[in-house]
C-alpha atoms as a PDB file:
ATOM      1  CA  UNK A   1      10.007  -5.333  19.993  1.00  0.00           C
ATOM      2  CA  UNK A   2       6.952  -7.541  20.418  1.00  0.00           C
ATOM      3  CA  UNK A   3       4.011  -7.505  18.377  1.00  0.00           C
ATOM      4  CA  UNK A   4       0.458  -7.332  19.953  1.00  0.00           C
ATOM      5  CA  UNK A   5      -1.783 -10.178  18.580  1.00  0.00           C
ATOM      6  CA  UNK A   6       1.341 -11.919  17.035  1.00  0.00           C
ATOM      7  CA  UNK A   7      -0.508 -14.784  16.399  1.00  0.00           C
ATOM      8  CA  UNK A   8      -3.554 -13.271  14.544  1.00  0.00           C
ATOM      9  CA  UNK A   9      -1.136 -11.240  12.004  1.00  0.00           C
ATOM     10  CA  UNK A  10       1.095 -14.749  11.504  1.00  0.00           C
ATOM     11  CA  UNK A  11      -2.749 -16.527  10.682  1.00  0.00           C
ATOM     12  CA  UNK A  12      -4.024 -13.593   8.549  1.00  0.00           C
ATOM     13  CA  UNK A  13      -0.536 -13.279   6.896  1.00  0.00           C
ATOM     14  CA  UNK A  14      -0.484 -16.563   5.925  1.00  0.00           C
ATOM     15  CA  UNK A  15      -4.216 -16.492   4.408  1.00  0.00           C
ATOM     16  CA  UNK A  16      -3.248 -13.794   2.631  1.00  0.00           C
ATOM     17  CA  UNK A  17      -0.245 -15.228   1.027  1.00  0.00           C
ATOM     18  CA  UNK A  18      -1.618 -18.784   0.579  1.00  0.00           C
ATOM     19  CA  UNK A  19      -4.640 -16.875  -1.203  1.00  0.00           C
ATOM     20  CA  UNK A  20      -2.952 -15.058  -3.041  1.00  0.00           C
ATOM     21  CA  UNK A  21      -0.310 -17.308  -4.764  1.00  0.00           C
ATOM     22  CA  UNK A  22      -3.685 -19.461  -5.429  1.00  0.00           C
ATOM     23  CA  UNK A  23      -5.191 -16.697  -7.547  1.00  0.00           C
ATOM     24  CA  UNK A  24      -2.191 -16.657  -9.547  1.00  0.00           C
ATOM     25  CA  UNK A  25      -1.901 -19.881  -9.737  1.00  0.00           C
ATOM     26  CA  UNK A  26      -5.944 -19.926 -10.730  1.00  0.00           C
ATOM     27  CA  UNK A  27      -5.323 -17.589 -13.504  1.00  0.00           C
ATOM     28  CA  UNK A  28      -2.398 -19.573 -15.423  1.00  0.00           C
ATOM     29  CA  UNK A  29      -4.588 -22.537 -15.302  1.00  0.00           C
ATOM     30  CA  UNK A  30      -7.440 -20.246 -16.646  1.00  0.00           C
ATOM     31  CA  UNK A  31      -5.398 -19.445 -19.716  1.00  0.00           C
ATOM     32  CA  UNK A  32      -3.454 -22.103 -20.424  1.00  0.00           C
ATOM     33  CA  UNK A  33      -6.072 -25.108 -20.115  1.00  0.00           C
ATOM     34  CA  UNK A  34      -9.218 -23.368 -20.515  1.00  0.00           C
ATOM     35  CA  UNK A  35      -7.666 -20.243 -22.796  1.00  0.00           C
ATOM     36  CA  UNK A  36      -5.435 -22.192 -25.165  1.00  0.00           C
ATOM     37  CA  UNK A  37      -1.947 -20.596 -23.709  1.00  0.00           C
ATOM     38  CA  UNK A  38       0.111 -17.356 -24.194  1.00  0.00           C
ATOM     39  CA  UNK A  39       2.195 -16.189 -27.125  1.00  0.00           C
ATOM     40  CA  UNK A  40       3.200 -13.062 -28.442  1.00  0.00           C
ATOM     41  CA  UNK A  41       1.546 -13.201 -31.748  1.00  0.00           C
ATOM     42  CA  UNK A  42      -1.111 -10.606 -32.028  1.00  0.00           C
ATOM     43  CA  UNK A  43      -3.147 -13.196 -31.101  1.00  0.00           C
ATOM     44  CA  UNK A  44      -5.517 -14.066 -28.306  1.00  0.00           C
ATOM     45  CA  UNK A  45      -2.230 -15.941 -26.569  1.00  0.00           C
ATOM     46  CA  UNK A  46      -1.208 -12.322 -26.572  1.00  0.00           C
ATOM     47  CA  UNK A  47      -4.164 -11.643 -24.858  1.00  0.00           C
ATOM     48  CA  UNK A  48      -3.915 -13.832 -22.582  1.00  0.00           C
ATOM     49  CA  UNK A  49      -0.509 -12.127 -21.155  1.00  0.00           C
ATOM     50  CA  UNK A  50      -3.135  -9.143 -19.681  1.00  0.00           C
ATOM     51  CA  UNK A  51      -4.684 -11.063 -16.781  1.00  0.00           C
ATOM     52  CA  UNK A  52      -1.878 -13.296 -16.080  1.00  0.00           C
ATOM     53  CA  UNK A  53       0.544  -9.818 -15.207  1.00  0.00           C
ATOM     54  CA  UNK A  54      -2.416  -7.890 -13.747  1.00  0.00           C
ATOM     55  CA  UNK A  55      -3.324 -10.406 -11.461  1.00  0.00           C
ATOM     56  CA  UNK A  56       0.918 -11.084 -10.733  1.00  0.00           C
ATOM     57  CA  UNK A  57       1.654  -7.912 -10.463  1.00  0.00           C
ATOM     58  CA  UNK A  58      -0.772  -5.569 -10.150  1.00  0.00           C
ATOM     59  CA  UNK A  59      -2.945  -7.251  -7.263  1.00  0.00           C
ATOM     60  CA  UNK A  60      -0.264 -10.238  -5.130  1.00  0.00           C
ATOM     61  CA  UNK A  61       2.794  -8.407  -5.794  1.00  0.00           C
ATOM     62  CA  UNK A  62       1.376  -4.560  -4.897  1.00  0.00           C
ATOM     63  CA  UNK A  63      -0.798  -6.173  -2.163  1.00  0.00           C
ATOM     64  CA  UNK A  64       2.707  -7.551  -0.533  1.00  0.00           C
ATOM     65  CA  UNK A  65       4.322  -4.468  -1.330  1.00  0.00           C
ATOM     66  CA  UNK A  66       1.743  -2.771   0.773  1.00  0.00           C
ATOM     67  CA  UNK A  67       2.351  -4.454   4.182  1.00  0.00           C
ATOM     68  CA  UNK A  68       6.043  -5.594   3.864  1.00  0.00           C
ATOM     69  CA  UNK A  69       6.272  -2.370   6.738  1.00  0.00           C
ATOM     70  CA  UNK A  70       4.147  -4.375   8.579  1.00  0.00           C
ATOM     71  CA  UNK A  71       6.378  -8.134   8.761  1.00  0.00           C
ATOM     72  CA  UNK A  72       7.862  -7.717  12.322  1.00  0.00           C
ATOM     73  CA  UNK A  73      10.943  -9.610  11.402  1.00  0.00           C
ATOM     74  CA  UNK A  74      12.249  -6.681   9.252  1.00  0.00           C
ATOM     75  CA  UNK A  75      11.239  -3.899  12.209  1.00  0.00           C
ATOM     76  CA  UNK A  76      15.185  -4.538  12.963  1.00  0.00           C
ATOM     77  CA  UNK A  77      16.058  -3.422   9.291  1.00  0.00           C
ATOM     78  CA  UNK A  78      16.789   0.040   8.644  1.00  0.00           C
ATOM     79  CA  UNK A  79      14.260   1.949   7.059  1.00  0.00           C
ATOM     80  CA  UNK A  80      16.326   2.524   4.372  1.00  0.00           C
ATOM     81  CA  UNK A  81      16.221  -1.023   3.437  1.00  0.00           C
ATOM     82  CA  UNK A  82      12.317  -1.104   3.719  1.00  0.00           C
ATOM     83  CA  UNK A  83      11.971   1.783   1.587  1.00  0.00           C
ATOM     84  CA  UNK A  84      13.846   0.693  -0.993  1.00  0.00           C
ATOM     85  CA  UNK A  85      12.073  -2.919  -1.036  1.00  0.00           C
ATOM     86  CA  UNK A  86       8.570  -1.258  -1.258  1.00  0.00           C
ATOM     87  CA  UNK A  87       9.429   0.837  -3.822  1.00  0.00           C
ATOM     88  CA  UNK A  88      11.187  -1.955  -5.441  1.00  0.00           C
ATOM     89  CA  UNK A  89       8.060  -4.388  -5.509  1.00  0.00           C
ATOM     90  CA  UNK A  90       5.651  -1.291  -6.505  1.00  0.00           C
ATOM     91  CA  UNK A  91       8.131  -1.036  -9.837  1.00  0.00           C
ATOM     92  CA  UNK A  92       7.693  -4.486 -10.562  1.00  0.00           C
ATOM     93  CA  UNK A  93       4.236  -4.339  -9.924  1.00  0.00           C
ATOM     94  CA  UNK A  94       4.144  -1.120 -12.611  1.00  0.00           C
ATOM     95  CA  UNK A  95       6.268  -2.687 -15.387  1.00  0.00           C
ATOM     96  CA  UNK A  96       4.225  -6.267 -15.411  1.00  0.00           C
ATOM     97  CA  UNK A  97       0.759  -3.977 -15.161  1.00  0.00           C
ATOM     98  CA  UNK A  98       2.564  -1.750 -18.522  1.00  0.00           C
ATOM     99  CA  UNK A  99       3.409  -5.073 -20.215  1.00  0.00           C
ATOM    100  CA  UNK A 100      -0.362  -6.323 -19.576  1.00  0.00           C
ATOM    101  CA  UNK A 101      -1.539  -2.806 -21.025  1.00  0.00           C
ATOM    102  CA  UNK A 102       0.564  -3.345 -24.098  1.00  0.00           C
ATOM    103  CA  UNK A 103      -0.430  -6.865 -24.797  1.00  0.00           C
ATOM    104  CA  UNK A 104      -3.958  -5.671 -24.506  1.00  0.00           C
ATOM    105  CA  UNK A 105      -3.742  -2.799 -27.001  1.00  0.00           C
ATOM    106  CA  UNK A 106      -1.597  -4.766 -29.859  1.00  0.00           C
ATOM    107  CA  UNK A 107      -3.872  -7.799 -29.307  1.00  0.00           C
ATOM    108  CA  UNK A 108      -6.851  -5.074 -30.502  1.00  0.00           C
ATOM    109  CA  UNK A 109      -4.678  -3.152 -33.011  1.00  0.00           C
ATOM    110  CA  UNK A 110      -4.553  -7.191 -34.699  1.00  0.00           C
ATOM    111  CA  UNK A 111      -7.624  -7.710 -34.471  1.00  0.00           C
ATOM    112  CA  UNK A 112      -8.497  -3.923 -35.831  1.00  0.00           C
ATOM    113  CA  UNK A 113     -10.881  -3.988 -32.084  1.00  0.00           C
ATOM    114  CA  UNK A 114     -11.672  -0.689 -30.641  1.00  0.00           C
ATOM    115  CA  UNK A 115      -9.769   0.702 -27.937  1.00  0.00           C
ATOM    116  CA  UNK A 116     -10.895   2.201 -24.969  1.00  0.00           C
ATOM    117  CA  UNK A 117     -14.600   1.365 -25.297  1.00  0.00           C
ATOM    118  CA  UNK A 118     -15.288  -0.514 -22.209  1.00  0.00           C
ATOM    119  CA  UNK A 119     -15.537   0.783 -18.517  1.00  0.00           C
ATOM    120  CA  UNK A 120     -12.982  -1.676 -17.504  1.00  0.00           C
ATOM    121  CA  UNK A 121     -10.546  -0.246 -19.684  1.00  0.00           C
ATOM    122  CA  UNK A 122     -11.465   3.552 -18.987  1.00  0.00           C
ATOM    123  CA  UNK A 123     -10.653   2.790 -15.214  1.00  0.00           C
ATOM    124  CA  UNK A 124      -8.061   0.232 -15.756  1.00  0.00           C
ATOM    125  CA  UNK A 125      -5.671   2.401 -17.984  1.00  0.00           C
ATOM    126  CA  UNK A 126      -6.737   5.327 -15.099  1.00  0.00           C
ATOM    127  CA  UNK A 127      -5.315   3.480 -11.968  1.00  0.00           C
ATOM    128  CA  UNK A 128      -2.076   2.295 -14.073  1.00  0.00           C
ATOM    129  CA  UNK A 129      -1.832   5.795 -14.777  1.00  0.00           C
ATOM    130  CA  UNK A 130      -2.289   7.130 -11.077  1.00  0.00           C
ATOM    131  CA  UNK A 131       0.000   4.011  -9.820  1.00  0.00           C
ATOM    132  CA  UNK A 132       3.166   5.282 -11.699  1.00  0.00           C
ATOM    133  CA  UNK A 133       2.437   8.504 -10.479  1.00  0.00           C
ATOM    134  CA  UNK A 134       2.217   7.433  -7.084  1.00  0.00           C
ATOM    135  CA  UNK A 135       5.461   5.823  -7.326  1.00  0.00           C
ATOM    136  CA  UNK A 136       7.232   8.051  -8.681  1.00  0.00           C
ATOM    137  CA  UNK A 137       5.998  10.743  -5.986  1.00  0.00           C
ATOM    138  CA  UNK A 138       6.779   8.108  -3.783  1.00  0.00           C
ATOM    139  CA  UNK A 139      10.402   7.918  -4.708  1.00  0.00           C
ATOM    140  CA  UNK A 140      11.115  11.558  -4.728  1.00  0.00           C
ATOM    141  CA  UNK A 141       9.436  12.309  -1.531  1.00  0.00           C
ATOM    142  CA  UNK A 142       9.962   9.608   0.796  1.00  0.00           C
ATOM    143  CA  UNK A 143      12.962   7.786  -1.008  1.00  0.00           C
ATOM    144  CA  UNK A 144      15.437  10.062  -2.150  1.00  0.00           C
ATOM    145  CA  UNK A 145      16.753  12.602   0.785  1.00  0.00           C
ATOM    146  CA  UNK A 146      15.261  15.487  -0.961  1.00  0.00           C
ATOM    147  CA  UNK A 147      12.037  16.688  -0.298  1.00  0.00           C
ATOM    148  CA  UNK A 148      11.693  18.875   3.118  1.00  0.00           C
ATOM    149  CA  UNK A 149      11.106  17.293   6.491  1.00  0.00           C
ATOM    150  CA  UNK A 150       7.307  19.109   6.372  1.00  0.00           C
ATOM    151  CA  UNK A 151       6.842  18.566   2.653  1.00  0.00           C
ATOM    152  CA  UNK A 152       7.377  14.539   4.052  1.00  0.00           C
ATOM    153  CA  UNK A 153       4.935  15.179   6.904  1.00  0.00           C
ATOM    154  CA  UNK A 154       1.937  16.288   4.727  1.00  0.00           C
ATOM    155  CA  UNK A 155       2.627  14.040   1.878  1.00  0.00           C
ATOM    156  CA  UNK A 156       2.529  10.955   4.237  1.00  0.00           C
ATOM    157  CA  UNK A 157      -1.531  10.416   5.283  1.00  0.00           C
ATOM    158  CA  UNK A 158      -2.142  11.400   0.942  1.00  0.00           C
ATOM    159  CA  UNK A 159       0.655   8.505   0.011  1.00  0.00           C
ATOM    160  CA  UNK A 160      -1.053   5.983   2.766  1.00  0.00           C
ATOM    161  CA  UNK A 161      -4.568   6.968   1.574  1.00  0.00           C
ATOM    162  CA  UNK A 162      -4.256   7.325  -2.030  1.00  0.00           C
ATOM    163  CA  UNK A 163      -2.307   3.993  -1.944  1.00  0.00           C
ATOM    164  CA  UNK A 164      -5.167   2.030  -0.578  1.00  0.00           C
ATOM    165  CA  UNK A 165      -7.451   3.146  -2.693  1.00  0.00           C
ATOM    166  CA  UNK A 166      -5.625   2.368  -5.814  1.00  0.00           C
ATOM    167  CA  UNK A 167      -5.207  -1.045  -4.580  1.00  0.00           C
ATOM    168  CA  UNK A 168      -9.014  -1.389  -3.640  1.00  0.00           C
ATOM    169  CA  UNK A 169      -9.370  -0.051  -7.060  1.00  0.00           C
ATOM    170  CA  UNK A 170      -7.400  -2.693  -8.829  1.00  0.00           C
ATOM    171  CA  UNK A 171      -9.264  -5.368  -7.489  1.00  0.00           C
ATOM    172  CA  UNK A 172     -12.644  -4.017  -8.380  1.00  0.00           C
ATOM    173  CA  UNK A 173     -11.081  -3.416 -12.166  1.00  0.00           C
ATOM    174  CA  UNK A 174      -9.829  -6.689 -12.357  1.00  0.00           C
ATOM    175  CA  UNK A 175     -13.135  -8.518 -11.306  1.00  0.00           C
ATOM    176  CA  UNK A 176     -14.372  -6.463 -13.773  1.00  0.00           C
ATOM    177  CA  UNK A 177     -12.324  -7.647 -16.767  1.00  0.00           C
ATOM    178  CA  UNK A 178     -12.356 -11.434 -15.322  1.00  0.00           C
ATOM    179  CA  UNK A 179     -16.653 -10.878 -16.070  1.00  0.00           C
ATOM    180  CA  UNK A 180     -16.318  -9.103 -18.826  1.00  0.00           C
ATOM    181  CA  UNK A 181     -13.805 -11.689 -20.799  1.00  0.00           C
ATOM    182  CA  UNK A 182     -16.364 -14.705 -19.830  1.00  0.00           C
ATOM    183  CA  UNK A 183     -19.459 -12.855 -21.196  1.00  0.00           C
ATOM    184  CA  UNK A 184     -17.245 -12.140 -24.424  1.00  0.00           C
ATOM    185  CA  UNK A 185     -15.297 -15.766 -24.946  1.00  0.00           C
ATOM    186  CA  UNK A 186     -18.207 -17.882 -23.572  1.00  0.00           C
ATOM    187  CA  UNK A 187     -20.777 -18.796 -26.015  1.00  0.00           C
ATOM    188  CA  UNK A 188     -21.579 -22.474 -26.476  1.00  0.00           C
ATOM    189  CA  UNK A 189     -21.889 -23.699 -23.757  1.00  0.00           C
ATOM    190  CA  UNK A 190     -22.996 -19.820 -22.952  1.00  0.00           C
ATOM    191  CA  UNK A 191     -21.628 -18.067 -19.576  1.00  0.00           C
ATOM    192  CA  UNK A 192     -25.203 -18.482 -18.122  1.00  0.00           C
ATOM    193  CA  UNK A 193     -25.725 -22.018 -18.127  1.00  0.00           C
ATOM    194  CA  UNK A 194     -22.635 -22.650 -15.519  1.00  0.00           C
ATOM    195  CA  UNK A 195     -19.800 -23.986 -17.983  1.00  0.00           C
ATOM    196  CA  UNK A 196     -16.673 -25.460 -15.625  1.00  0.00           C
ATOM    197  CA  UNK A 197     -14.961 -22.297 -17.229  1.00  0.00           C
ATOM    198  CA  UNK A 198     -17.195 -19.730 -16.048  1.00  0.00           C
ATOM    199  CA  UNK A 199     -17.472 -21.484 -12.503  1.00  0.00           C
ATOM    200  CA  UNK A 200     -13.799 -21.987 -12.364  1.00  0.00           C
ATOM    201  CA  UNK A 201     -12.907 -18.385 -13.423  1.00  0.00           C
ATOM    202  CA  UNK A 202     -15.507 -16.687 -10.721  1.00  0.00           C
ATOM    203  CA  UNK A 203     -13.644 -18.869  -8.193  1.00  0.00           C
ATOM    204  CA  UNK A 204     -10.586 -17.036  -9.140  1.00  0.00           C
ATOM    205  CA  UNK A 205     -12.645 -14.047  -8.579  1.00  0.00           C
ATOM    206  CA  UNK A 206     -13.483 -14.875  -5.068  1.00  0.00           C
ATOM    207  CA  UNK A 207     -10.260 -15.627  -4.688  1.00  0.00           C
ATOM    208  CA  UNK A 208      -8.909 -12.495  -5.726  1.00  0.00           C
ATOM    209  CA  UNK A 209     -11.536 -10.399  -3.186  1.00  0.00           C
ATOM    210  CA  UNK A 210     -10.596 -12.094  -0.299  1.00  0.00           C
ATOM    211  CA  UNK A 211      -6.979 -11.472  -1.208  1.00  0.00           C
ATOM    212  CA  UNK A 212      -7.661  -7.868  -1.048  1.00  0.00           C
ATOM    213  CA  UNK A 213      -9.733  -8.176   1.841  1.00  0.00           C
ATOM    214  CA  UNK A 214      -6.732  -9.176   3.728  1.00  0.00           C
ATOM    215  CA  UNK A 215      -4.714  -7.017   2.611  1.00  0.00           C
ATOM    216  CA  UNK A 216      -6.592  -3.855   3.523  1.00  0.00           C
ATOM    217  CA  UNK A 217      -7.140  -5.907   7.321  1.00  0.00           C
ATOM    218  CA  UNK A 218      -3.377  -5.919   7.894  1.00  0.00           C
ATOM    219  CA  UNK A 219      -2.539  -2.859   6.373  1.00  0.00           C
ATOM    220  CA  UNK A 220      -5.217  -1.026   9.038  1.00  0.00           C
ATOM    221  CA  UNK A 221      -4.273  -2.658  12.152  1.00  0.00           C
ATOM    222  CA  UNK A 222      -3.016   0.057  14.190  1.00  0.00           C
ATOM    223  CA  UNK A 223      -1.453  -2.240  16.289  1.00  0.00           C
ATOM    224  CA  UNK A 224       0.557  -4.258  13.644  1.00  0.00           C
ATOM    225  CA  UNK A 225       2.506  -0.765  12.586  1.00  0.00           C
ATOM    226  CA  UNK A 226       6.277  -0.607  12.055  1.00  0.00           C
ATOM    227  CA  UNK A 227       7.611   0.733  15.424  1.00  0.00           C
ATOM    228  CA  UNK A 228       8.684   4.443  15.533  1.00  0.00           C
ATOM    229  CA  UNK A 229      12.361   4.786  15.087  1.00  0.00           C
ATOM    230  CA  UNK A 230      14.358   7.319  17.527  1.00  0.00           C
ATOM    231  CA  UNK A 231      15.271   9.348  14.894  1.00  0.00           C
ATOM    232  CA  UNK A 232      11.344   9.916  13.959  1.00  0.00           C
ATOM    233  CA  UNK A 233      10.656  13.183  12.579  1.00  0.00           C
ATOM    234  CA  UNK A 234       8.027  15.223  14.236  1.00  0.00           C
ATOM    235  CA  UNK A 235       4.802  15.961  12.355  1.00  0.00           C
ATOM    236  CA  UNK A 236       3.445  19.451  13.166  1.00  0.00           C
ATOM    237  CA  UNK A 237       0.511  17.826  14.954  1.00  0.00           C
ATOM    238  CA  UNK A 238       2.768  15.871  17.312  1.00  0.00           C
ATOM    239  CA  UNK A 239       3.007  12.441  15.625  1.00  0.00           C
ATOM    240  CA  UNK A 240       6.030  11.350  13.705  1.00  0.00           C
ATOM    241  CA  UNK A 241       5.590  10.443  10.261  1.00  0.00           C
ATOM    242  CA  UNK A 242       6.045   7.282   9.179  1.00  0.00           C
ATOM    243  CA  UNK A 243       8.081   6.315   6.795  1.00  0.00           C
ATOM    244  CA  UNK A 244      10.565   9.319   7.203  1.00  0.00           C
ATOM    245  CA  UNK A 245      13.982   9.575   8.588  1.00  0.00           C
ATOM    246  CA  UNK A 246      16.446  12.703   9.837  1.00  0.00           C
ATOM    247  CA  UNK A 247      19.653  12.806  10.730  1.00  0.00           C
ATOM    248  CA  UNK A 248      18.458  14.523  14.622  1.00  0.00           C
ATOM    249  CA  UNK A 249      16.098  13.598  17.213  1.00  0.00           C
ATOM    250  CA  UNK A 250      13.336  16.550  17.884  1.00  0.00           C
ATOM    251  CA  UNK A 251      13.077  16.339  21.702  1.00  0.00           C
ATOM    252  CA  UNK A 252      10.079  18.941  21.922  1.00  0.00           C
ATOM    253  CA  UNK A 253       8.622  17.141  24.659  1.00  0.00           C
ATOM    254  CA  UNK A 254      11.711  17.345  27.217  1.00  0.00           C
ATOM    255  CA  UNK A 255      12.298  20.805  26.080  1.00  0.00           C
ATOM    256  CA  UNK A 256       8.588  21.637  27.277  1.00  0.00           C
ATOM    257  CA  UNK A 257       9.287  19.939  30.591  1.00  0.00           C
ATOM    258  CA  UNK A 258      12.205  21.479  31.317  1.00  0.00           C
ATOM    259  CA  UNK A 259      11.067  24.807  30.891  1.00  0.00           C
ATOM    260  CA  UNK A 260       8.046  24.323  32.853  1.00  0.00           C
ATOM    261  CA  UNK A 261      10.525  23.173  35.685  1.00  0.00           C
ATOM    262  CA  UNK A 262      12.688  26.596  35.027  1.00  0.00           C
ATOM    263  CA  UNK A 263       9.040  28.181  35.482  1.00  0.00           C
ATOM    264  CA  UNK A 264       8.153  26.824  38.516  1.00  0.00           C
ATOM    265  CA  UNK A 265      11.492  26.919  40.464  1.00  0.00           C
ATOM    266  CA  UNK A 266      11.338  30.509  39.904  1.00  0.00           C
ATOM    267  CA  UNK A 267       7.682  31.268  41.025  1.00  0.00           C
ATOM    268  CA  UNK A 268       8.773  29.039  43.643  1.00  0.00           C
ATOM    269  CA  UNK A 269      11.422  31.520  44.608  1.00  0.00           C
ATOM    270  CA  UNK A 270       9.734  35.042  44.134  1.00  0.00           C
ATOM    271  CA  UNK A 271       7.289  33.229  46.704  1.00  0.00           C
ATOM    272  CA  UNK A 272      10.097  32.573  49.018  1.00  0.00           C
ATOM    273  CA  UNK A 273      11.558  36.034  48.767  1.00  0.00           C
ATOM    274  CA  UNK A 274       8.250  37.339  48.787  1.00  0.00           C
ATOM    275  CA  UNK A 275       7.754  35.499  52.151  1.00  0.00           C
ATOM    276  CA  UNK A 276      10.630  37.056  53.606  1.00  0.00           C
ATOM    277  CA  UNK A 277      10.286  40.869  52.864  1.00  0.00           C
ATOM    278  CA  UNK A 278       6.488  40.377  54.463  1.00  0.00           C
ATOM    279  CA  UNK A 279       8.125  38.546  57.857  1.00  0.00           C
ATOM    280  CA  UNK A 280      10.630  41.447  57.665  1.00  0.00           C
ATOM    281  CA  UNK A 281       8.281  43.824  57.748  1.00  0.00           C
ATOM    282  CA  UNK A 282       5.922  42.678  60.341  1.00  0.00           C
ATOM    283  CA  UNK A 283       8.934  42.162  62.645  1.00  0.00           C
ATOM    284  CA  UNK A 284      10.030  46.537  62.760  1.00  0.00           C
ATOM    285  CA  UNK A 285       6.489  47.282  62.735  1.00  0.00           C
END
C-alpha cells in the first residue's frame, strides 16, 4: 500500500536519523575530548556514562522506537513482529536510561554529593520511573494476548498519549542536565564568556530539540499511519484500535446493511400487499 507524501516522510526520516546519530555522536566527543573520558571508578568518568546512555537511549533509541509503526517498508510485517520490535527498542532504551541513573547516584555516593537536590533530577528519576511503567503496561496489554479486546481499545489513545509526552519530557530533562553540568564544570574560562565547550555542548542541545521535533512531526502525521489490518478490532466508537489484533473480523457495518435491506424489502412488500387488498376492494364495491 502506498504512502501519501512518500517523499516528505523519506526527507523528514532521514533528518531525523542523520540528527539524531549526530547528537550522539556530539555527546561522546563532549565527554571524551572536552570531559576527560568514561570509566567506572566513582569518578567523574563514571559520570560521564549518564549523558552518553540518556542521550543513546533514552532520546535516539526511544525516539526510533516511537515511529518504527510508521516505516512503510515493514506495513507488510505482521504486527506481531512490530510489536515485539517496539517493545524491544523501548527495553533497551529503559536499561541504558537505569545504567545512566546508577552511574549518576554512585558517582555522588563517591563524592559524598547530595542526591536528589536538583529539578533535573526530581523530573529525570520521575519519567524513568513512568517509562518502565509504560512499558511494562505496554507489554501486558498490547503484547501478550491477555488483556480484553475493550480493555485494548481504551488503553490505546492513554499508551499513544502518555508515550509522547514522556518523550517530549525527556528531551526537556535532558537539555536541562546538558545546562546544568556546564554551569557546574565550567569555571575558568566561565560558561558565560562563550568557552568552545559551552558553545559546542549547546550545539548538541540544538541538536537534540530538533531531533525531537521530528520525531513528534512523524509520529502525528495522520497520513503516515500503519495501515489497518483486516483483522482490526473494532473500538466501541467505530475505529479500530491500533496496535491490536483478534483472531475474527467484526463486520458490523455489512451486518447493518443487510438488515436495513431485510427492512426495506419487507415494507416494500406490506406496500405491495397493501396495494392489492385496496384494488380488491374497489373492484366488488
Amino acid at each position: 500500500m502506498a504512502m501519501d507524501g512518500y517523499r516528505g516522510f523519506l526527507g523528514l526520516l532521514v533528518a531525523a536519523l542523520l540528527v539524531g546519530f549526530l547528537s550522539v555522536l556530539f555527546t561522546l566527543i563532549w565527554v571524551l575530548h572536552y570531559r576527560e573520558g568514561l570509566g567506572w571508578d566513582g569518578s567523574g568518568l563514571e559520570f560521564n556514562w549518564h549523558p552518553v546512555l540518556m542521550v543513546t537511549g533514552f532520546v535516539f533509541i526511544q525516539g526510533i522506537a516511537i515511529i518504527v509503526y510508521r516505516l512503510p517498508w515493514t506495513w507488510k510485517c505482521s504486527k506481531l513482529l512490530m510489536k515485539s520490535i517496539h517493545a524491544g527498542l523501548h527495553a533497551t532504551a529503559t536499561l541504558l536510561a537505569i545504567i545512566a541513573v546508577v552511574a549518576v547516584f554512585d558517582y555522588h555516593s563517591a563524592r559524598a554529593i547530595p542526591h536528589m537536590y536538583s529539578l533535573h533530577s526530581w523530573i529525570g528519576l520521575t519519567v524513568v520511573i513512568l517509562y518502565v511503567l509504560q512499558l511494562l503496561l505496554g507489554v501486558l496489554i498490547f503484547l501478550l494476548p491477555w488483556a480484553p479486546l475493550s480493555v485494548r481499545a481504551a488503553a490505546m489513545p492513554i499508551h499513544v498519549y502518555s508515550g509522547l509526552l514522556l518523550f517530549g519530557t525527556v528531551i526537556a530533562t535532558v537539555l536541562m542536565g546538558v545546562t546544568e553540568k556546564l554551569f557546574f564544570a565550567l569555571k575558568n574560562p566561565a560558561y558565560h564568556s562563550f568557552p568552545p565547550e559551552g558553545v559546542f555542548t549547546n550545539t548538541l542541545g540544538l541538536l537534540i530539540l530538533v531531533f525531537g521535533a521530528l520525531i513528534f512531526w512523524i509520529a502525528t502525521r495522520p497520513q503516515w499511519k500503519r495501515p489497518k489490518e483486516a483483522g482490526s478490532i473494532l473500538q466501541p466508537n467505530g475505529g479500530a484500535a491500533d496496535g491490536m489484533e483478534g483472531p475474527m473480523v467484526v463486520s458490523v457495518s455489512s451486518s447493518a446493511d443487510r438488515s436495513d435491506a431485510e427492512l426495506n424489502s419487507d415494507a416494500a412488500a406490506r406496500k405491495r400487499t397493501f396495494g392489492l387488498d385496496e384494488t380488491g376492494q374497489r373492484s366488488t364495491m
